[in-house]
N, C-alpha and C. Protein backbone atom coordinates (compact mmCIF):
# COMPACT_ATOMS: atom_id res chain seq x y z
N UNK A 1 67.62 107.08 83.75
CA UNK A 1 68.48 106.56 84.79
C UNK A 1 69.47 105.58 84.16
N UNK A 2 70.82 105.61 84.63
CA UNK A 2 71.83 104.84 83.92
C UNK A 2 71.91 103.47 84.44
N UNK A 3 72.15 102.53 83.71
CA UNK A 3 72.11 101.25 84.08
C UNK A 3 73.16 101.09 85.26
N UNK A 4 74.26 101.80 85.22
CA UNK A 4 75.88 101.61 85.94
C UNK A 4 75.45 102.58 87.36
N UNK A 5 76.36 101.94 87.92
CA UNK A 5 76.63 103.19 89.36
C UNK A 5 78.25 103.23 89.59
N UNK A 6 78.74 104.01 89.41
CA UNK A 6 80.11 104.00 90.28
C UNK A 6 80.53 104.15 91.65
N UNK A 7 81.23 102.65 91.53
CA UNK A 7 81.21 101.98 93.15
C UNK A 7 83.04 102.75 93.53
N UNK A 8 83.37 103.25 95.12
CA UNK A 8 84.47 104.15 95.44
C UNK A 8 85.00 102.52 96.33
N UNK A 9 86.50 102.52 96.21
CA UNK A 9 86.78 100.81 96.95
C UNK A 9 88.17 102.35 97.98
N UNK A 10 88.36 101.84 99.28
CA UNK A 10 89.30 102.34 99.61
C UNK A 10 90.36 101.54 100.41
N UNK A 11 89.90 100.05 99.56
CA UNK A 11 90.89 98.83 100.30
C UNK A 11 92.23 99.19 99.25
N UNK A 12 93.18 98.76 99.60
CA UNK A 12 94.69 98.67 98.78
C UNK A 12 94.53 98.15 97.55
N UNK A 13 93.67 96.55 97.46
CA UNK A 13 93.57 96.28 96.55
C UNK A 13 92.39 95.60 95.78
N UNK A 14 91.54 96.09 96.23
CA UNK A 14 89.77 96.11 95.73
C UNK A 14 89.38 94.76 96.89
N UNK A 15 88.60 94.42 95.72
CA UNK A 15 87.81 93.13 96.49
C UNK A 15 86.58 92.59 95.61
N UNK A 16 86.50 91.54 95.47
CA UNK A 16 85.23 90.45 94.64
C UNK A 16 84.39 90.88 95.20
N UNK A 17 83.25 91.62 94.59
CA UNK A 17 81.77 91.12 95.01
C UNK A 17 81.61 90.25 94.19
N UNK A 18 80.71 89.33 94.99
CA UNK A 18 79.69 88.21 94.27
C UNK A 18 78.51 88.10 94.49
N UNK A 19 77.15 87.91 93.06
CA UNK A 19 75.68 87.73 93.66
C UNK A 19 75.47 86.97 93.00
N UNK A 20 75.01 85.33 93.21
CA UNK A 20 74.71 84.44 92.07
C UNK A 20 76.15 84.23 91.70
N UNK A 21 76.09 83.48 90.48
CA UNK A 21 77.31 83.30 89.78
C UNK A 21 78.14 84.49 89.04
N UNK A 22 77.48 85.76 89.64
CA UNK A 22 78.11 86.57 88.86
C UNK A 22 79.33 87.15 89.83
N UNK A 23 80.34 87.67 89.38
CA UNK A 23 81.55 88.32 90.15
C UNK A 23 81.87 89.39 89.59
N UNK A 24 82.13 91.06 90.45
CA UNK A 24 82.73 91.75 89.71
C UNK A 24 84.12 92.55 90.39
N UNK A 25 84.79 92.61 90.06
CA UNK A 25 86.17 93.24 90.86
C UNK A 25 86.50 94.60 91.05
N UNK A 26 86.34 95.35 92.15
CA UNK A 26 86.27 96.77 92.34
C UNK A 26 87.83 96.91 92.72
N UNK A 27 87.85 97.62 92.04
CA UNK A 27 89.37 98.41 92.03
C UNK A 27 89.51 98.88 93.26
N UNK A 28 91.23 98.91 93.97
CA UNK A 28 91.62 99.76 95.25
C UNK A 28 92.31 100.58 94.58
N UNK A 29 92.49 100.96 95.69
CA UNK A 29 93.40 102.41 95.92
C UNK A 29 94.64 102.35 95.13
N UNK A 30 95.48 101.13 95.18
CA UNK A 30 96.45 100.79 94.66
C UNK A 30 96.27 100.87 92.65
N UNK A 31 95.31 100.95 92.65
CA UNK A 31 94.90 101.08 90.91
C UNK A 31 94.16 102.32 90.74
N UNK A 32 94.52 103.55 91.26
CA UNK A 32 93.73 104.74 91.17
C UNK A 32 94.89 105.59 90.52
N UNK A 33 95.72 105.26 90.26
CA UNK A 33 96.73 105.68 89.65
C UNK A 33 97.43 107.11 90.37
N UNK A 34 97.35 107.29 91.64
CA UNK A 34 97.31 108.55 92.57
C UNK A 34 98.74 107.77 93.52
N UNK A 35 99.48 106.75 92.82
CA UNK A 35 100.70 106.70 94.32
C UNK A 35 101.40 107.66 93.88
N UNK A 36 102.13 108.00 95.18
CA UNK A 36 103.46 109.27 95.02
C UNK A 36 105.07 108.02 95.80
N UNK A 37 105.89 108.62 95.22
CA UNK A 37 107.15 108.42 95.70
C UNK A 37 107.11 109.30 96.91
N UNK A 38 108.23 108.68 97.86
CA UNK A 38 109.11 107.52 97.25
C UNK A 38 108.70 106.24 98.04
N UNK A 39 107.62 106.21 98.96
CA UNK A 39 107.32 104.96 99.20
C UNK A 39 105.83 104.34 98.85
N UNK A 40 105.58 104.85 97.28
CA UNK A 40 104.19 104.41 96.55
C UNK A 40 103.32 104.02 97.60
N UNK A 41 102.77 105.33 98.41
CA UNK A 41 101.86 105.59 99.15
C UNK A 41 100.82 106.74 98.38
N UNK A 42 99.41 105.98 98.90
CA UNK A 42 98.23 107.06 97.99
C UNK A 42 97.95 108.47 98.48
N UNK A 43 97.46 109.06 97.73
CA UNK A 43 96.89 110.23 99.40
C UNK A 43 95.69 110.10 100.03
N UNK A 44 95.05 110.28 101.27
CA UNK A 44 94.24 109.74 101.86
C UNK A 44 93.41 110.04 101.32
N UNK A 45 92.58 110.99 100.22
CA UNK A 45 91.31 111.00 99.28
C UNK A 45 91.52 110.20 98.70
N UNK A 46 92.64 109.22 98.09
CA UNK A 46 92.52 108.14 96.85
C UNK A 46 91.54 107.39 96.94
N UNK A 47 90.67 106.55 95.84
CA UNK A 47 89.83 105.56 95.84
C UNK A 47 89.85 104.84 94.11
N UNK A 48 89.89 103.65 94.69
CA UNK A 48 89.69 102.89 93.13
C UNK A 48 88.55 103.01 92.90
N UNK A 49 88.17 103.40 91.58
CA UNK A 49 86.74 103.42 90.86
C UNK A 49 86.34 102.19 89.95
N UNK A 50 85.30 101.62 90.21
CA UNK A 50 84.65 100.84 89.25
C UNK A 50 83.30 101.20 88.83
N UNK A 51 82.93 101.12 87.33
CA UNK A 51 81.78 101.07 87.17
C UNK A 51 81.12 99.64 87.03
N UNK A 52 79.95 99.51 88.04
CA UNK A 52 79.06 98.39 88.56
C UNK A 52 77.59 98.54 87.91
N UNK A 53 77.51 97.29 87.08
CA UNK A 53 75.66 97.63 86.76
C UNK A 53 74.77 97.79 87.62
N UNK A 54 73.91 98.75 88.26
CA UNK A 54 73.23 99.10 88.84
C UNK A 54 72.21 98.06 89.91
N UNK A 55 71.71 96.90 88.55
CA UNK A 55 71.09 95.97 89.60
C UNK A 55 71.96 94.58 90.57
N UNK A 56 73.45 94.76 89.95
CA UNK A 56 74.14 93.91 90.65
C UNK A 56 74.78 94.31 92.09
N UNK A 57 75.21 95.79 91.73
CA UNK A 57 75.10 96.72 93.05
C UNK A 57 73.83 96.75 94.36
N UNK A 58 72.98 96.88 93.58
CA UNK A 58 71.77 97.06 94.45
C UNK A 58 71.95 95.50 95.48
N UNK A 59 71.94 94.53 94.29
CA UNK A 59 71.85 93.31 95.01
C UNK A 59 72.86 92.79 95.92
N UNK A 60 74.22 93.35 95.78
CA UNK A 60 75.34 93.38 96.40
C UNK A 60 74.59 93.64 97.47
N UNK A 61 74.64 95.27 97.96
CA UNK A 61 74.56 96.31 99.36
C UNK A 61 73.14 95.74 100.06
N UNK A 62 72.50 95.23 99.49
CA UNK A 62 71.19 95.06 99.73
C UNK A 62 71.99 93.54 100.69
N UNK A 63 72.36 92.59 100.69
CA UNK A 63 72.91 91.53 101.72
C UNK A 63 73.90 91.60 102.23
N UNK A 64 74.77 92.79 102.28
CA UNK A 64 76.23 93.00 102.73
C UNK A 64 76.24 94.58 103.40
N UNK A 65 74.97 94.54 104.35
CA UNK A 65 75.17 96.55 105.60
C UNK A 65 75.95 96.14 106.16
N UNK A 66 75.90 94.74 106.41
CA UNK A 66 76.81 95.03 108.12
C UNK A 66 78.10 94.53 107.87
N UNK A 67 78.65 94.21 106.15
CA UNK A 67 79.89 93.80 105.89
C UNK A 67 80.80 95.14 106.45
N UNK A 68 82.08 94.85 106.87
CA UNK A 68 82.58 96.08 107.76
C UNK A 68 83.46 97.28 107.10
N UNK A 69 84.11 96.84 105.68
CA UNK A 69 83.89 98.20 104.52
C UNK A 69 82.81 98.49 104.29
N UNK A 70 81.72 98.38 104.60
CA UNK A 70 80.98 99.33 104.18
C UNK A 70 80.34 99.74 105.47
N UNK A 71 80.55 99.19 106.52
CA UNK A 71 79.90 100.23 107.75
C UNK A 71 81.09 101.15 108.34
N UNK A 72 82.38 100.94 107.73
CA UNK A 72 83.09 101.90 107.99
C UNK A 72 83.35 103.12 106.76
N UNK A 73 82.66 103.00 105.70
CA UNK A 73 82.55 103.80 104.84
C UNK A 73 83.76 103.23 103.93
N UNK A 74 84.15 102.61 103.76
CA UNK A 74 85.48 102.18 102.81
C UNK A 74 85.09 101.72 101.51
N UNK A 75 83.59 101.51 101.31
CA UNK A 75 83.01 101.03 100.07
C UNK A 75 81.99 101.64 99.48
N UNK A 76 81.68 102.65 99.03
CA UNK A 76 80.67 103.64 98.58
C UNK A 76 79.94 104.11 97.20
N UNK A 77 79.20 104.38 96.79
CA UNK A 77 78.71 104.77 95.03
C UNK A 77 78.05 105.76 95.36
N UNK A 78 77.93 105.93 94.01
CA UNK A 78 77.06 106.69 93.33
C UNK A 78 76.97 107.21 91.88
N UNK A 79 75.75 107.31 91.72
CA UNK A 79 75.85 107.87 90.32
C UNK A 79 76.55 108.92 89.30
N UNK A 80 77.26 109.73 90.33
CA UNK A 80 77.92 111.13 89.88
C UNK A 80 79.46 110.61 89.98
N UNK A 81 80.18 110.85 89.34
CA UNK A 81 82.08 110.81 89.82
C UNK A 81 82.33 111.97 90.46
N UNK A 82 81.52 113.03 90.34
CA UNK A 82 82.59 114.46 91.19
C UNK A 82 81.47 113.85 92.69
N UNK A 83 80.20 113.65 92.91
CA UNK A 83 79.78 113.67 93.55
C UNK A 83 80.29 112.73 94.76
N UNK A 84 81.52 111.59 93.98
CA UNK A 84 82.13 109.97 94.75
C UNK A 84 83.14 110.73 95.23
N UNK A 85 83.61 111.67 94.18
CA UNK A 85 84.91 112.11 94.51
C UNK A 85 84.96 113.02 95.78
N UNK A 86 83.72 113.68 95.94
CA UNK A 86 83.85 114.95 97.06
C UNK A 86 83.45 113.62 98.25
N UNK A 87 82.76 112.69 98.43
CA UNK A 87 82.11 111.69 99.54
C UNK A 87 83.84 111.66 99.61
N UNK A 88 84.93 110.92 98.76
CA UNK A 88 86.01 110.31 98.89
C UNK A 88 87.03 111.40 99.92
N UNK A 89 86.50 112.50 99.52
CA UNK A 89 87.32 113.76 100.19
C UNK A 89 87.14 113.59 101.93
N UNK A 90 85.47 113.89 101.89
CA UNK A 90 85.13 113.73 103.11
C UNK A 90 85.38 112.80 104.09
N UNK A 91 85.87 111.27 103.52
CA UNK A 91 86.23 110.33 103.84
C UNK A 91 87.71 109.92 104.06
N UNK A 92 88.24 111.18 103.99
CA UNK A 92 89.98 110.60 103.28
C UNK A 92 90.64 110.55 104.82
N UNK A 93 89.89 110.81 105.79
CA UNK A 93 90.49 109.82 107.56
C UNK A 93 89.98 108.49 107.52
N UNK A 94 89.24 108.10 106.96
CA UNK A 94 88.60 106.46 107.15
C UNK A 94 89.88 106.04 106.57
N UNK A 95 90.01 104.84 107.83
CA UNK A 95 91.24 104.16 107.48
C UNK A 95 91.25 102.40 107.47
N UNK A 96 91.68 101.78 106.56
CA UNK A 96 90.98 100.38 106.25
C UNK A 96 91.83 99.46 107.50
N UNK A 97 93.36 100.04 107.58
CA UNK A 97 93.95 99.51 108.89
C UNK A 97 95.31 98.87 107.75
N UNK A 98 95.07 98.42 106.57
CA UNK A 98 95.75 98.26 105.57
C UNK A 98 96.69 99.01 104.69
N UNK A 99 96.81 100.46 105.05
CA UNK A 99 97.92 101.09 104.78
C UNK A 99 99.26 101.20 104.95
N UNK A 100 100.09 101.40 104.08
CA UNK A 100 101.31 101.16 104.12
C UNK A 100 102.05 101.99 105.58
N UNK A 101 103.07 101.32 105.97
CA UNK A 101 103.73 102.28 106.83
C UNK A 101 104.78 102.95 106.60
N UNK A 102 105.16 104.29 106.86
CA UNK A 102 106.11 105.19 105.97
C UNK A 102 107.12 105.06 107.22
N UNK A 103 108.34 104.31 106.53
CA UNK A 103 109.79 104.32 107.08
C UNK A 103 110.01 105.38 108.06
N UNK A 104 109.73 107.02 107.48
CA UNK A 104 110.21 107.94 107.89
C UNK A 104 109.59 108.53 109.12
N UNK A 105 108.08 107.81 109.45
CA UNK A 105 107.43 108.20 110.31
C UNK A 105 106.28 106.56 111.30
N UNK A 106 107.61 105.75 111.78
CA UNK A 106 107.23 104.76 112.49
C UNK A 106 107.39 105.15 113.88
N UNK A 107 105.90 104.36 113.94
CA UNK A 107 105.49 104.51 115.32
C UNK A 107 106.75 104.15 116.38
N UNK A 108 106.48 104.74 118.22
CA UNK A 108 107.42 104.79 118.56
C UNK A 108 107.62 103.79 119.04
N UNK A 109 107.05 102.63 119.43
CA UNK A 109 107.07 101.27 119.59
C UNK A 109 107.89 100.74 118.55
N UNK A 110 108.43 101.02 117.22
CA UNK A 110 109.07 100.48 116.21
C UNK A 110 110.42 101.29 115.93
N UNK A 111 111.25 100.46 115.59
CA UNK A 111 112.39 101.31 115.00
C UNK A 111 112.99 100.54 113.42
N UNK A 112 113.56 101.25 112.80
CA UNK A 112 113.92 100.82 111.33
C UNK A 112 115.55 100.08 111.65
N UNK A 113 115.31 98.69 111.10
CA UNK A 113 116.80 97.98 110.84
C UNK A 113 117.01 97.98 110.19
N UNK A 114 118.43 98.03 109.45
CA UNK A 114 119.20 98.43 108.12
C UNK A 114 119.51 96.95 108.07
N UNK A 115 119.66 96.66 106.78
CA UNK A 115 120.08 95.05 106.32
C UNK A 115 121.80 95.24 106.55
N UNK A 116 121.87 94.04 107.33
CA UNK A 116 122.74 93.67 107.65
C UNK A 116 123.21 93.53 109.19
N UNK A 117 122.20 94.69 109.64
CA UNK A 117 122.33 94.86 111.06
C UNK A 117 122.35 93.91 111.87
N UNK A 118 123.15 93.61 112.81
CA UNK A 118 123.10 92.55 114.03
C UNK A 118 123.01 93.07 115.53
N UNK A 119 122.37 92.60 116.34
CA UNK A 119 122.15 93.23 117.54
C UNK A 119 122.80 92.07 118.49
């Protein structure tokens, strides 16, 4: 059994776990190296990967169920990468609420102002 687990982050831009004095920084979405032009948006399977030593993980998830990335699925492992990667697939509607909004497709409550515009 491997000491590491690979932890899936599907925040923008990770997030600190801490247990004890120890800290480790899980990569987002924004560091998965998956943005596309032209408004460096991910695709909804993206996930930042970190590898996490196994007993700091454990000790993480083990005091943080009801933290709310992870009861909405936004924070996930496992030992396999294709195995994170297909969970990440299955997951790619979980939405953190933190995604960018695309100019070209704002809600209809919103409309786009051009700089300079005066009303």
């Amino acid at each position: 059994m491997s000491d590491d687990v690979l932890v899936a982050c599907k925040l923008p831009h990770g997030i600190y776990l801490d247990v004890g004095k120890q800290r480790v920084k899980l990569n987002g979405v924004m560091q998965s190296g998956r943005l596309e032009a032209p408004f460096f948006t991910a695709p909804a399977k993206s996930v930042g990967l970190t590898k996490v030593p196994r007993d700091f993980w454990e000790a993480w998830i083990k005091d943080h169920q009801e933290f709310e990335p992870i009861k909405k699925g936004l924070i996930f492992a496992s030992d396999k990468k294709k195995r994170l990667l297909d969970e990440a697939d299955e997951k790619s509607e979980f939405k953190s609420g933190l995604e960018r909004i695309n100019p070209s497709k704002l809600p209809n409550s919103l409309e786009q102002v051009k700089a300079g515009q005066v009303e």
